[in-house]
Protein backbone atom coordinates (compact mmCIF):
# COMPACT_ATOMS: atom_id res chain seq x y z
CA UNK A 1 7.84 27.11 9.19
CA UNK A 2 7.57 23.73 10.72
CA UNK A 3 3.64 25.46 12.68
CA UNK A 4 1.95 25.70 9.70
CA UNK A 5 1.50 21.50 9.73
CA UNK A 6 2.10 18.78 12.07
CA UNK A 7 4.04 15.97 10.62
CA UNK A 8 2.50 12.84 12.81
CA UNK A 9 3.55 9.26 11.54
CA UNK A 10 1.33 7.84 13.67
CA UNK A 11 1.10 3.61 13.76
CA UNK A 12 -2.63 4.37 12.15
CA UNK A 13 -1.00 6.17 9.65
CA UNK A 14 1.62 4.43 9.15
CA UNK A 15 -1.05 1.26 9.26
CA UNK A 16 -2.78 3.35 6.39
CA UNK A 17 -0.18 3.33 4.24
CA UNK A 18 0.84 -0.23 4.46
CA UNK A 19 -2.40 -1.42 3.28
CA UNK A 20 -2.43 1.51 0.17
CA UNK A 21 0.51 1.10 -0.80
CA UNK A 22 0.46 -2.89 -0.61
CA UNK A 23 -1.55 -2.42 -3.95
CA UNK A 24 1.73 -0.99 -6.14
CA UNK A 25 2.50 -2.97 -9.15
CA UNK A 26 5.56 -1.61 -10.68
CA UNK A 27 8.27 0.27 -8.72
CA UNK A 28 8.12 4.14 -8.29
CA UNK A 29 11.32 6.38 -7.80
CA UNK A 30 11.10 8.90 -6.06
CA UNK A 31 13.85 12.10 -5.69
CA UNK A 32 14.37 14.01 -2.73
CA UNK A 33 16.01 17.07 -2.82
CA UNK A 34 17.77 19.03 0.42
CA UNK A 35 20.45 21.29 1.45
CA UNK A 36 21.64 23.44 4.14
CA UNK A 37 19.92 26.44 6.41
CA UNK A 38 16.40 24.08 5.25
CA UNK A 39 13.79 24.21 8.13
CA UNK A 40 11.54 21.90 6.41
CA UNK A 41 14.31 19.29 5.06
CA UNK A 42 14.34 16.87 7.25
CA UNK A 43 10.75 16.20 8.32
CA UNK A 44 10.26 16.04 4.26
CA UNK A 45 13.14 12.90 4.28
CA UNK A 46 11.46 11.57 7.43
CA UNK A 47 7.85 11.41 5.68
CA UNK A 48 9.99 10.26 2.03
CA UNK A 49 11.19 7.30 4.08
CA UNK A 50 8.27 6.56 5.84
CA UNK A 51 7.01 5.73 2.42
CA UNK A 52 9.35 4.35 1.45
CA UNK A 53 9.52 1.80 4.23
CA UNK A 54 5.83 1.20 3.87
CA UNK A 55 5.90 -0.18 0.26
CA UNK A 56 6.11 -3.60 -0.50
CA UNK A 57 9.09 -5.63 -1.42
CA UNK A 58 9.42 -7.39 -4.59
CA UNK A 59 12.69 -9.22 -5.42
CA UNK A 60 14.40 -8.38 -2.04
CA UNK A 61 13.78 -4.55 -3.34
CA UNK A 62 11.25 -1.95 -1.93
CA UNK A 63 8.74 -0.95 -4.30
CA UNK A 64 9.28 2.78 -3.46
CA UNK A 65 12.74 3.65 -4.84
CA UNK A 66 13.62 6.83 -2.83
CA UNK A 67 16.82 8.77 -3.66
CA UNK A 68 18.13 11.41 -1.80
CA UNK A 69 20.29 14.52 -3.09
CA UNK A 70 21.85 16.82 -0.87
CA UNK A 71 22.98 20.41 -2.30
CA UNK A 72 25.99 20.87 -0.27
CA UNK A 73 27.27 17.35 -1.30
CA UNK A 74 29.47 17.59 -4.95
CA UNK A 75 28.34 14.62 -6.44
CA UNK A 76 24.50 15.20 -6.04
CA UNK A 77 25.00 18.31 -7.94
CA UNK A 78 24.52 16.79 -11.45
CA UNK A 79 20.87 15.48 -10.39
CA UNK A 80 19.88 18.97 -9.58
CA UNK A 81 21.01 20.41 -13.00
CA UNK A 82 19.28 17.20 -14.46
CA UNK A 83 15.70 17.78 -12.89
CA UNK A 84 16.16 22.05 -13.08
CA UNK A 85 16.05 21.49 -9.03
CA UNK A 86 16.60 24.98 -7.31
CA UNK A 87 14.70 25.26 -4.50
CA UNK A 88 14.93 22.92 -1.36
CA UNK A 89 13.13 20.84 -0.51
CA UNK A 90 11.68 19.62 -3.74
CA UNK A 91 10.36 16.09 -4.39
CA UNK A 92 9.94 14.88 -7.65
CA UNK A 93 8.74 11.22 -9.34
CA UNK A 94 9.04 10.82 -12.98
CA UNK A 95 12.38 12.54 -13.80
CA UNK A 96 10.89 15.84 -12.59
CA UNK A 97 8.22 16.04 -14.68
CA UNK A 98 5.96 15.94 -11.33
CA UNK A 99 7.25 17.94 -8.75
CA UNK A 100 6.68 19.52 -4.69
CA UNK A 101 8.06 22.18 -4.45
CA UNK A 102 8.35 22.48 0.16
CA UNK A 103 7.39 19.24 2.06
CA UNK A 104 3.96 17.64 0.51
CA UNK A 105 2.75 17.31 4.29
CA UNK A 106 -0.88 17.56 6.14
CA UNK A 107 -3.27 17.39 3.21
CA UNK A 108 -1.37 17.00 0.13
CA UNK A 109 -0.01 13.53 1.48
CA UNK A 110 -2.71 11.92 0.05
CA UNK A 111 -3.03 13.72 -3.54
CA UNK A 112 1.05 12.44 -3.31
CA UNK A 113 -0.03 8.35 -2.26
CA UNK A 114 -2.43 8.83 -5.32
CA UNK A 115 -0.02 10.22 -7.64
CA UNK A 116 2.35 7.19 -6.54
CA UNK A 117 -0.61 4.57 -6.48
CA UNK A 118 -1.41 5.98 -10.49
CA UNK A 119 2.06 5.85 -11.56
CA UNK A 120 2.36 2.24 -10.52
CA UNK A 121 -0.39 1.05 -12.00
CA UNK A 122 0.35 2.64 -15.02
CA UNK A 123 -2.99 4.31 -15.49
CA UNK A 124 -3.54 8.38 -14.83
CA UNK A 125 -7.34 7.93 -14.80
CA UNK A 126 -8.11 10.18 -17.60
CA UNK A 127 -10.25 10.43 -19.70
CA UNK A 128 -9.67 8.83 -23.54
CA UNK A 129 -10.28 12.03 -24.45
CA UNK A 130 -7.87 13.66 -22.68
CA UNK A 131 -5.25 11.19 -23.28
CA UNK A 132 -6.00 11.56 -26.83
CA UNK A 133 -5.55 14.96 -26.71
CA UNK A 134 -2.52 15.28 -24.25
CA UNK A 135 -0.85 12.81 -27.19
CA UNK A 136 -0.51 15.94 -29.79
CA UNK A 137 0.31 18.58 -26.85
CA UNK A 138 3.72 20.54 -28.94
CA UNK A 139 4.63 23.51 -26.72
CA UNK A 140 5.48 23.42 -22.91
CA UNK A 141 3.49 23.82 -20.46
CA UNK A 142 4.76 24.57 -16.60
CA UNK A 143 1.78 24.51 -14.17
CA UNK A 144 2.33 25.64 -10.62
CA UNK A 145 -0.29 24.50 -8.25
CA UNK A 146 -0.01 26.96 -5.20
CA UNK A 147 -1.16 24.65 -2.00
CA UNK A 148 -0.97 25.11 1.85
CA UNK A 149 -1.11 21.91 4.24
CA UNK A 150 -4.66 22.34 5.67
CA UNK A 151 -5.94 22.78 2.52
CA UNK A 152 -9.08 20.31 1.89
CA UNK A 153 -9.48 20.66 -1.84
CA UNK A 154 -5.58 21.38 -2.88
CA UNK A 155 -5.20 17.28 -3.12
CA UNK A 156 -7.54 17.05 -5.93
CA UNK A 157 -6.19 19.92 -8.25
CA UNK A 158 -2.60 18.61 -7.75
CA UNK A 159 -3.55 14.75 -9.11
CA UNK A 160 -5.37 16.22 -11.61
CA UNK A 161 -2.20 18.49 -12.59
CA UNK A 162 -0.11 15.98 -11.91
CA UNK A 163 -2.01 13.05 -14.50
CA UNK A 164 -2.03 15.31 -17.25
CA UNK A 165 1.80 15.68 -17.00
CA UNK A 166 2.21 11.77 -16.46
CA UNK A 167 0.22 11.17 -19.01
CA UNK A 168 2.42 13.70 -21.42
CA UNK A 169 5.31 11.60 -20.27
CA UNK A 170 4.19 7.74 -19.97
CA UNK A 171 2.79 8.78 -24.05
CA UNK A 172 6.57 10.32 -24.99
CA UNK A 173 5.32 13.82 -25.18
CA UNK A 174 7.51 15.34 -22.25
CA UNK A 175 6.14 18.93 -22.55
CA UNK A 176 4.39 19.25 -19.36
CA UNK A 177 5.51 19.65 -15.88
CA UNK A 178 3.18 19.47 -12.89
CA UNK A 179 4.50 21.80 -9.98
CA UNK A 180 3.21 21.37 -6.45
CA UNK A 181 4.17 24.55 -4.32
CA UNK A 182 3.71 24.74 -1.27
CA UNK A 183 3.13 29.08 -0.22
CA UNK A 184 4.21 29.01 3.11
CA UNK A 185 6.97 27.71 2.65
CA UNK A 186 7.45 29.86 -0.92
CA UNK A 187 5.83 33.20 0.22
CA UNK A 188 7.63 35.01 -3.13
CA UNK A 189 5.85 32.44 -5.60
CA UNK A 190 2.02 32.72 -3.66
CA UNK A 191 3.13 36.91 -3.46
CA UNK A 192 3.87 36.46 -7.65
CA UNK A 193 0.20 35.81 -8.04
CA UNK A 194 -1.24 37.35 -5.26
CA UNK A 195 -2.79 34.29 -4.30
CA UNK A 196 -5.30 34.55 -1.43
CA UNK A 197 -7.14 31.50 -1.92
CA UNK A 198 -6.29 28.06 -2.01
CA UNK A 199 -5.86 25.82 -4.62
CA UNK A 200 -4.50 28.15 -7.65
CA UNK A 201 -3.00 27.21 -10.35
CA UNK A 202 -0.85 28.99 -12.64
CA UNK A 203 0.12 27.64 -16.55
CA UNK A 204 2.97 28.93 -17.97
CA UNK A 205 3.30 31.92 -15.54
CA UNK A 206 -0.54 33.21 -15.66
CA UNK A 207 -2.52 32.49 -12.62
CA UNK A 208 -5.81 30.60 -14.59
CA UNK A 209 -7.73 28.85 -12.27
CA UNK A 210 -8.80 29.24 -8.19
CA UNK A 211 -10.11 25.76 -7.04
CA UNK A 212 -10.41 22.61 -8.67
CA UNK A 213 -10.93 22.88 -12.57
CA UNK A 214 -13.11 20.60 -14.52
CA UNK A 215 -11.47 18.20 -16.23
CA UNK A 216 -12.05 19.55 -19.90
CA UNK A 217 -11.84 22.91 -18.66
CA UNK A 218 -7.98 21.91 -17.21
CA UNK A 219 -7.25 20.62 -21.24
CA UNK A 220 -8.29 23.87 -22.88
CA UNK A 221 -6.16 25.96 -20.50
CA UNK A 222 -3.51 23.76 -21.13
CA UNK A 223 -4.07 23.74 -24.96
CA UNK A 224 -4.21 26.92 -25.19
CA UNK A 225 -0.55 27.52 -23.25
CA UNK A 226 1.16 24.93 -25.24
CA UNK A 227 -0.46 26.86 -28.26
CA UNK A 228 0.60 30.27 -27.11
CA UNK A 229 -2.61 31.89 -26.76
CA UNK A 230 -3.26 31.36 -22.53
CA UNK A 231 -3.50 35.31 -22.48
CA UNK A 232 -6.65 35.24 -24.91
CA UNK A 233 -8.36 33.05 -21.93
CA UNK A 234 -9.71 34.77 -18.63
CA UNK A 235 -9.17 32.99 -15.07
CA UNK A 236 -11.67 30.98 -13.68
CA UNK A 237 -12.64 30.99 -9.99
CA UNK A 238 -14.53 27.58 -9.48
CA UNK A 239 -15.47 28.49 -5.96
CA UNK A 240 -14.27 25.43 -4.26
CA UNK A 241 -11.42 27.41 -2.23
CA UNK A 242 -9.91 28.01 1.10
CA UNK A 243 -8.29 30.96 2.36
CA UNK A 244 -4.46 31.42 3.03
């Protein structure tokens, strides 16, 4: 699995990340999640750590607050059950409510540095309508955002997935969860929704869009699976896709 990207922390990289990541202003957690017979496990600790290492300290403490779970260890077993953790490796940052699903690695490392950057600054970048909007959201919503590595655009529909469901949570309305999956390494999930292009994103188990949705398009799809109506909607294909 480990051909379909090229994990490189480079010193420019590395450099890179210093100087973003210098900009935090409140501390980020961040859970890992591994196990055994995992071919992508380790690199995804390697890059969590990099990260980690490249935030800032404040009070003798790293800004980045990474904690690792491992499956085959007893006492990591309760934060598994906690998040609803079941496939390795997984990263997650507010309690699970954003989530990667396989190792966030080539492309999507930036759409995760931005979803970091956001969190810390307290500020998802949406619109006030949006927000206002995301405030009365009553049913759940589960999106899957199907990604691959090389994928140029994928970074962009993940933030945007991933700010509607931090702004659910930072407001108190924990309905949403923003899931980043990665197809290569979760062939049965991309196979689900016979996904051939990339980004797509699923809500609540209907493939909706293929690319990177508009804004206020994203709320109504969302609106409408909280509501319960998602199958009175049709898919949109916004053009802006790669192939798999």
């Amino acid at each position: 699995m480990a051909g379909f990207y090229s994990l490189e922390l480079t010193p420019d990289f590395m450099e890179e990340l210093k100087e973003t990541l210098a900009e935090m202003i409140d501390p980020v957690r961040i859970d890992v999640f591994i196990g055994p017979n995992c071919q992508t496990c380790d690199d995804t600790v390697k890059l969590m750590k990099a990260i980690e290492e490249a935030s800032p300290v404040r009070d003798g403490k790293r800004l980045i607050d990474l904690r690792i779970h491992d499956k085959s260890k007893p006492e990591d077993q309760e934060a598994f059950k906690a998040q609803g953790i079941e496939r390795i490796p997984s990263v997650t940052l507010i309690d699970g409510y954003i989530r990667y699903t396989g190792i966030p690695a080539g492309e999507e490392i930036r759409g995760l540095i931005e979803t970091i950057m956001r969190i810390s600054e307290g500020d998802s970048g949406l619109e006030d309508s949006t927000k206002e909007a995301l405030a009365d959201i009553k049913g759940k919503v589960y999106i899957e955002t199907i990604v691959t590595p090389s994928c140029p655009y994928c970074p962009y529909a993940v933030l945007l997935a991933n700010m509607f469901a931090y702004e659910a949570y930072k407001q108190g309305v924990k309905n949403i969860i923003s899931d980043t999956v990665e197809a290569y390494e979760n062939p049965d999930i991309a196979d689900k929704y016979g996904v051939m292009s990339v980004p797509a994103i699923a809500i609540n188990g209907k493939m909706t869009f293929v690319g990177v949705p508009y804004e206020e398009d994203f709320l109504e799809y969302v609106k409408a699976a909280a509501e319960g109506r998602l199958q009175e909607v049709a898919p949109i294909d916004m053009g802006d896709a790669t192939g798999i």
